[in-house]
PDB file of N, CA and C in Angstrom:
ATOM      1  N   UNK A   1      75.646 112.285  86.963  1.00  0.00           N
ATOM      2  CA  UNK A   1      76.770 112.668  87.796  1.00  0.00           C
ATOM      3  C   UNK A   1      76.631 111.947  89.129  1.00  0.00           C
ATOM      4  N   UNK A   2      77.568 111.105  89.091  1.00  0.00           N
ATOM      5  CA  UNK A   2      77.543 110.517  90.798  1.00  0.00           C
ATOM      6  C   UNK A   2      77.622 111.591  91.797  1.00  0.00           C
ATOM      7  N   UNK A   3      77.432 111.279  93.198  1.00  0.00           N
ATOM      8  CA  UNK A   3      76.985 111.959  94.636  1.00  0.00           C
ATOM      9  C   UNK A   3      78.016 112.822  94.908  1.00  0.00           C
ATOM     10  N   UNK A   4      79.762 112.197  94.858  1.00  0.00           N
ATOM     11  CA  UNK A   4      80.653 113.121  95.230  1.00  0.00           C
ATOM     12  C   UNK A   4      80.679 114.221  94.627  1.00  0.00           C
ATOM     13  N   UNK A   5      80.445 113.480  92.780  1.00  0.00           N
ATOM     14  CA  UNK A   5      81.081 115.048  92.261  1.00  0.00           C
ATOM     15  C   UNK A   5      79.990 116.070  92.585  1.00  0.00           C
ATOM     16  N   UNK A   6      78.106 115.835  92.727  1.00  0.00           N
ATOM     17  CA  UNK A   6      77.484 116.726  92.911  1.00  0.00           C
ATOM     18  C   UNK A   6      78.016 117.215  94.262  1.00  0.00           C
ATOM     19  N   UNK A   7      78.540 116.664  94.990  1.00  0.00           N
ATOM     20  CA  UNK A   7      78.674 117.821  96.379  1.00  0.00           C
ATOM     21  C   UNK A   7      80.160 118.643  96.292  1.00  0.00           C
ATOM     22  N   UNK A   8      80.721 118.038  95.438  1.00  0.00           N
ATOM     23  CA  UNK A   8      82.223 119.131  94.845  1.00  0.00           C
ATOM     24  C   UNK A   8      81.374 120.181  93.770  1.00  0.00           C
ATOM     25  N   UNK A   9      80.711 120.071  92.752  1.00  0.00           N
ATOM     26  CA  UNK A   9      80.479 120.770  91.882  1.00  0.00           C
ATOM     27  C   UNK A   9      78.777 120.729  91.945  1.00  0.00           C
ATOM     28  N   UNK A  10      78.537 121.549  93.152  1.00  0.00           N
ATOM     29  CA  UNK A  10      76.676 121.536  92.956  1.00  0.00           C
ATOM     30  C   UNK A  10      76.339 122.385  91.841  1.00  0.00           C
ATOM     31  N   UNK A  11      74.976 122.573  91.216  1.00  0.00           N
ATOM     32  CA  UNK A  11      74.476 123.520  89.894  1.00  0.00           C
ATOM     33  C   UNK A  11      74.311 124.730  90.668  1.00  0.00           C
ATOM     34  N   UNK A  12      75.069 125.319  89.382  1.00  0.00           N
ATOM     35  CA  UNK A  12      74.178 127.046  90.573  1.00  0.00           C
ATOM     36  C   UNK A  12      72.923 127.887  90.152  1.00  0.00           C
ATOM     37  N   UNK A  13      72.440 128.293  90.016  1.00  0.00           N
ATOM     38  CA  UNK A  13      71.252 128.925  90.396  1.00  0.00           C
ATOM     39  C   UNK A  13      71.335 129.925  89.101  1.00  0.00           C
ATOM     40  N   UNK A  14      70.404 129.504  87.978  1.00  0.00           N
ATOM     41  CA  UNK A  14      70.154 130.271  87.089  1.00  0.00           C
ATOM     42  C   UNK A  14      68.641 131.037  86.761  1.00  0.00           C
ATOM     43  N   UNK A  15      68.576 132.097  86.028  1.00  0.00           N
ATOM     44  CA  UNK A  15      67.416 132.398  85.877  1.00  0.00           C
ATOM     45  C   UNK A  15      67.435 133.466  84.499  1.00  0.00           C
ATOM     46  N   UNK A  16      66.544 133.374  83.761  1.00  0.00           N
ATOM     47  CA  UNK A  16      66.925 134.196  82.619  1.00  0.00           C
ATOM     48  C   UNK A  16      65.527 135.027  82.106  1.00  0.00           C
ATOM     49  N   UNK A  17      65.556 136.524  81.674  1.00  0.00           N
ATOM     50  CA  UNK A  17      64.183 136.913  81.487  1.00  0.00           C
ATOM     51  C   UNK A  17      65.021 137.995  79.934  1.00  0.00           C
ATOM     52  N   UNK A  18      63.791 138.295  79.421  1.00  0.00           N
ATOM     53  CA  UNK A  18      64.260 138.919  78.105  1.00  0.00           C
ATOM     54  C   UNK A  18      64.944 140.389  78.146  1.00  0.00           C
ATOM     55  N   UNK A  19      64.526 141.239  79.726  1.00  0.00           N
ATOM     56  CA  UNK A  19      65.346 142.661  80.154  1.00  0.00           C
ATOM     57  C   UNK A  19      66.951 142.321  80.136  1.00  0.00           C
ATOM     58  N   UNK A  20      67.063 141.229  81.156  1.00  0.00           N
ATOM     59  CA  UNK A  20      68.523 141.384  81.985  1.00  0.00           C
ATOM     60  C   UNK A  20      69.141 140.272  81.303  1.00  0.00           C
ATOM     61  N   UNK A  21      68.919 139.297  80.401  1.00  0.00           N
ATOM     62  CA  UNK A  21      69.089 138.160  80.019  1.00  0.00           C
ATOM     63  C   UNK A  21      69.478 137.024  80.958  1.00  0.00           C
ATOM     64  N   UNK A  22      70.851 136.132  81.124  1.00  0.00           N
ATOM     65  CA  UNK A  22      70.904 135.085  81.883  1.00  0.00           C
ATOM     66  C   UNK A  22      71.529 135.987  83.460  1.00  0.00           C
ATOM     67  N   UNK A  23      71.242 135.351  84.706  1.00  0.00           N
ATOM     68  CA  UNK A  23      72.035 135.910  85.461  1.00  0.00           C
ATOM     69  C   UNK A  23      71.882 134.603  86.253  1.00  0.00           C
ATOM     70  N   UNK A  24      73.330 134.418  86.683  1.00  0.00           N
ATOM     71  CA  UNK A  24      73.495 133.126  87.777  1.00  0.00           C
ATOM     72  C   UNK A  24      73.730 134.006  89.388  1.00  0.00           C
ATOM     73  N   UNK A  25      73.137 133.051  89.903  1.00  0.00           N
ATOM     74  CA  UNK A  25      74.063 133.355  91.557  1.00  0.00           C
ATOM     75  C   UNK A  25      73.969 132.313  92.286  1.00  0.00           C
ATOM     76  N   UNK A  26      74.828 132.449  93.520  1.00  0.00           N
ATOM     77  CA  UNK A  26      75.097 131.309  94.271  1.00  0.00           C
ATOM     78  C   UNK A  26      74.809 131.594  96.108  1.00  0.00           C
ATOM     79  N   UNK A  27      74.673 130.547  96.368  1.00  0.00           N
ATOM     80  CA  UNK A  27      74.630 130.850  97.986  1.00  0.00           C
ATOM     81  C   UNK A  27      75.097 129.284  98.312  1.00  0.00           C
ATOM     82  N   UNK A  28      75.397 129.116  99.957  1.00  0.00           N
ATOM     83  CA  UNK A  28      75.951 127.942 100.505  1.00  0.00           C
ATOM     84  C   UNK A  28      74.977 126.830 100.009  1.00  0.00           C
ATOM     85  N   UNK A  29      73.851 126.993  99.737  1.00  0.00           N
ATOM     86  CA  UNK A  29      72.678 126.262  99.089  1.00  0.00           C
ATOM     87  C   UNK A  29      72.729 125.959  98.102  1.00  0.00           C
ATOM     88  N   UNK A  30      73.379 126.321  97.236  1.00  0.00           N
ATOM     89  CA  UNK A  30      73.515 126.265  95.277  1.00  0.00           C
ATOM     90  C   UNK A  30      73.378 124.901  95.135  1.00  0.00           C
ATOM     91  N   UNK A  31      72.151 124.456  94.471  1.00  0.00           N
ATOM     92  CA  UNK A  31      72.455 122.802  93.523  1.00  0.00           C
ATOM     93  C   UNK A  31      72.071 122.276  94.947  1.00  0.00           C
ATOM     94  N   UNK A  32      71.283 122.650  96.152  1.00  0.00           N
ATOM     95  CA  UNK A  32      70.315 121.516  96.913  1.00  0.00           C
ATOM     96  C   UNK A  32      71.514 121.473  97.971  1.00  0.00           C
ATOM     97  N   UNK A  33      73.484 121.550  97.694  1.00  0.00           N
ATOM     98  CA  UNK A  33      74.066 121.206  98.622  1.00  0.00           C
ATOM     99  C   UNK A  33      74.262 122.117  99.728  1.00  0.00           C
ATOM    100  N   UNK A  34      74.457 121.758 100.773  1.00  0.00           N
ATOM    101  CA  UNK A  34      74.940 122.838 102.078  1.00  0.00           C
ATOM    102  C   UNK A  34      76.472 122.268 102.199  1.00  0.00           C
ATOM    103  N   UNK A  35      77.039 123.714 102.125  1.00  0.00           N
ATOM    104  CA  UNK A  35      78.516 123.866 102.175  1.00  0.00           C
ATOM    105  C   UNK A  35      78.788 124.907 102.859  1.00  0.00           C
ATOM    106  N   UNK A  36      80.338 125.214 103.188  1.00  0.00           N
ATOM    107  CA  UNK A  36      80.608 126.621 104.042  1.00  0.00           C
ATOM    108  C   UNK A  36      81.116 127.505 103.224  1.00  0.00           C
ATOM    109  N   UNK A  37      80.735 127.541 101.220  1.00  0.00           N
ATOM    110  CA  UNK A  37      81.520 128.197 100.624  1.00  0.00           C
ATOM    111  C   UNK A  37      80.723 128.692  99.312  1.00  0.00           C
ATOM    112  N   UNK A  38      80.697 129.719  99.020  1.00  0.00           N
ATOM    113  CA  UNK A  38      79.425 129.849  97.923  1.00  0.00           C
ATOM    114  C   UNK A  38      80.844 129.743  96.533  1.00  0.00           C
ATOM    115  N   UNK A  39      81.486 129.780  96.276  1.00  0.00           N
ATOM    116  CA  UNK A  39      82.573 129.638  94.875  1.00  0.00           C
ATOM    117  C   UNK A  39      82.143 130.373  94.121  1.00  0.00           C
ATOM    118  N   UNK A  40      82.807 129.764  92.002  1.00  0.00           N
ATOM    119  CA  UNK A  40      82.224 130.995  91.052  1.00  0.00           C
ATOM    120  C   UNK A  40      82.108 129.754  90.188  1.00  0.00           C
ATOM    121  N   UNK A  41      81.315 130.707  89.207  1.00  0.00           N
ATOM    122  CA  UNK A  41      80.834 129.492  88.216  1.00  0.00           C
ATOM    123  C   UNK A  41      81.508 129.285  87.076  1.00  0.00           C
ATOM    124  N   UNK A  42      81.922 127.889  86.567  1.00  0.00           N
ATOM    125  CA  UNK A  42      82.446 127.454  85.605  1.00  0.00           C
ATOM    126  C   UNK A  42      81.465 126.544  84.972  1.00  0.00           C
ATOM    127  N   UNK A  43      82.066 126.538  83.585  1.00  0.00           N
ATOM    128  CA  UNK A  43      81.414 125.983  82.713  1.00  0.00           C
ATOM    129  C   UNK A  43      81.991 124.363  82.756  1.00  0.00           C
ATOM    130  N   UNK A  44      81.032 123.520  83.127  1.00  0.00           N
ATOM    131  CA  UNK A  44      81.621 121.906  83.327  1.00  0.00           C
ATOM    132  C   UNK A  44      81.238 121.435  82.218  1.00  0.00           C
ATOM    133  N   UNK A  45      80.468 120.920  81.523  1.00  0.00           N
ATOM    134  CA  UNK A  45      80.650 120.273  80.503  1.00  0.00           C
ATOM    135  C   UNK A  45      78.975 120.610  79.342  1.00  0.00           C
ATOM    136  N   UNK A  46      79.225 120.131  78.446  1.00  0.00           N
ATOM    137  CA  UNK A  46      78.478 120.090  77.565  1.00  0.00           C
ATOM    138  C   UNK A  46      77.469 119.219  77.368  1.00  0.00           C
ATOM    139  N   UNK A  47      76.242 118.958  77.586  1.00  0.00           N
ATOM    140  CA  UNK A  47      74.945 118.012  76.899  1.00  0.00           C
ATOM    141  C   UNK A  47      74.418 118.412  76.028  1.00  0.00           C
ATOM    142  N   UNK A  48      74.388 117.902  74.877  1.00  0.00           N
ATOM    143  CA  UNK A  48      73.669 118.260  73.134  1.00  0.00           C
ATOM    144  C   UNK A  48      74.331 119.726  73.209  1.00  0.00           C
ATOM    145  N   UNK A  49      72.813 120.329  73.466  1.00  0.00           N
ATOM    146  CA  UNK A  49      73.133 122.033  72.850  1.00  0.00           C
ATOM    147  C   UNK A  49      73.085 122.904  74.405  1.00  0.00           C
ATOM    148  N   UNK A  50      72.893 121.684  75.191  1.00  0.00           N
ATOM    149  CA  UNK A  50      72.896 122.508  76.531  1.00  0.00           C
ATOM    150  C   UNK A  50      74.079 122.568  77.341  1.00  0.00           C
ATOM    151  N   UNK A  51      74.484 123.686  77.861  1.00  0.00           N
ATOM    152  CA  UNK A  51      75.740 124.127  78.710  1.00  0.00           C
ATOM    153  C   UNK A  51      75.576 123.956  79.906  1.00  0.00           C
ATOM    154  N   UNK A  52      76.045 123.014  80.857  1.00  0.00           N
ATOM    155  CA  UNK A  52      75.513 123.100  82.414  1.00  0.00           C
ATOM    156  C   UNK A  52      77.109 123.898  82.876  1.00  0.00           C
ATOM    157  N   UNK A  53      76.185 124.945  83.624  1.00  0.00           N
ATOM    158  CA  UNK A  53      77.397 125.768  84.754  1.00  0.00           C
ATOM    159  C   UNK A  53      77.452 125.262  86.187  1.00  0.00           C
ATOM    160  N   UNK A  54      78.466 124.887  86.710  1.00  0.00           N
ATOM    161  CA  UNK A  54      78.511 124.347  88.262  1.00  0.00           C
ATOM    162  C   UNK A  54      79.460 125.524  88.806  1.00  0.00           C
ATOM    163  N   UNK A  55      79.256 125.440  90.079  1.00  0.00           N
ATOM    164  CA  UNK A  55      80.418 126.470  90.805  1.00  0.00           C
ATOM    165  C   UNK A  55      81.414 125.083  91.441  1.00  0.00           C
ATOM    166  N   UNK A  56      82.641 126.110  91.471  1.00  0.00           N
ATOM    167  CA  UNK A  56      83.834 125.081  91.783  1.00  0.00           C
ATOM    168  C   UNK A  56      83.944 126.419  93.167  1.00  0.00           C
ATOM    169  N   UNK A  57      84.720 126.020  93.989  1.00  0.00           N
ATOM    170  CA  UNK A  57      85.372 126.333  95.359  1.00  0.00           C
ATOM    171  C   UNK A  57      86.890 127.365  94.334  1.00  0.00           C
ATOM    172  N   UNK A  58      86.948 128.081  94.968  1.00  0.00           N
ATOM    173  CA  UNK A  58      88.144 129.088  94.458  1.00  0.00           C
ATOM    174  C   UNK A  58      89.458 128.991  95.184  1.00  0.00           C
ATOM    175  N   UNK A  59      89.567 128.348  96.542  1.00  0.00           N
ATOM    176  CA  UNK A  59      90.173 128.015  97.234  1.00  0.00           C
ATOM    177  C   UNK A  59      91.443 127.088  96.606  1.00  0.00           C
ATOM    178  N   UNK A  60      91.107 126.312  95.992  1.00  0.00           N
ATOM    179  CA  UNK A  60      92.034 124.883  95.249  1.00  0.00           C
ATOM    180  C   UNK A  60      91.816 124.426  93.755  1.00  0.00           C
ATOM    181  N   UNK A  61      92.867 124.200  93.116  1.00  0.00           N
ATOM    182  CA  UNK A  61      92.324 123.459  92.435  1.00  0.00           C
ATOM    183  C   UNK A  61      92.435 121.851  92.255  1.00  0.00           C
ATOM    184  N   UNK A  62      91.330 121.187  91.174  1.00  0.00           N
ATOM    185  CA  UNK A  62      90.776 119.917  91.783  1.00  0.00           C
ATOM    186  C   UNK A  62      90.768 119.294  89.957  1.00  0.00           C
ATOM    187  N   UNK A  63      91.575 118.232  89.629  1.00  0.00           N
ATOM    188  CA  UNK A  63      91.685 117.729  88.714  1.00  0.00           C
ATOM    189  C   UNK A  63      91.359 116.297  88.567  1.00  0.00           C
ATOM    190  N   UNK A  64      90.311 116.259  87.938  1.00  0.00           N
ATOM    191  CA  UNK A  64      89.607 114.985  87.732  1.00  0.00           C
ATOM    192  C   UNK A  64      89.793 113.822  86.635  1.00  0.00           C
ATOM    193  N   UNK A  65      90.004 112.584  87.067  1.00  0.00           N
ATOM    194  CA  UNK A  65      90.344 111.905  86.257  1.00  0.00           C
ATOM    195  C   UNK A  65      89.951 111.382  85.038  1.00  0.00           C
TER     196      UNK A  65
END
């Protein structure tokens, strides 16, 4: 993923244990970037069998070419 889209769509913050199973959260920090907006998480795309979740901004939406 090139630089822009990581600072539009940083990774958010996962962690998973066998009680509570997966739980994500976010802060202005999510995915290394500093922003003024913590967003919600969507599912961006697919690798093999792995699902990466990014948070998008809730504010707009943003359609990529």
């Amino acid at each position: 993923m090139e630089e822009k889209q990581e600072r539009m769509f940083p990774l958010c913050n996962i962690e998973w244990n066998r009680d509570t199973g997966i739980v994500f959260w976010y802060t202005e920090r999510s995915g290394g970037i500093e922003r003024d907006w913590t967003g919600v998480p969507r599912m961006f795309e697919t690798v093999g069998a792995l699902a990466l979740t990014w948070i998008v901004r809730n504010t707009k939406i943003i359609k990529l070419d």
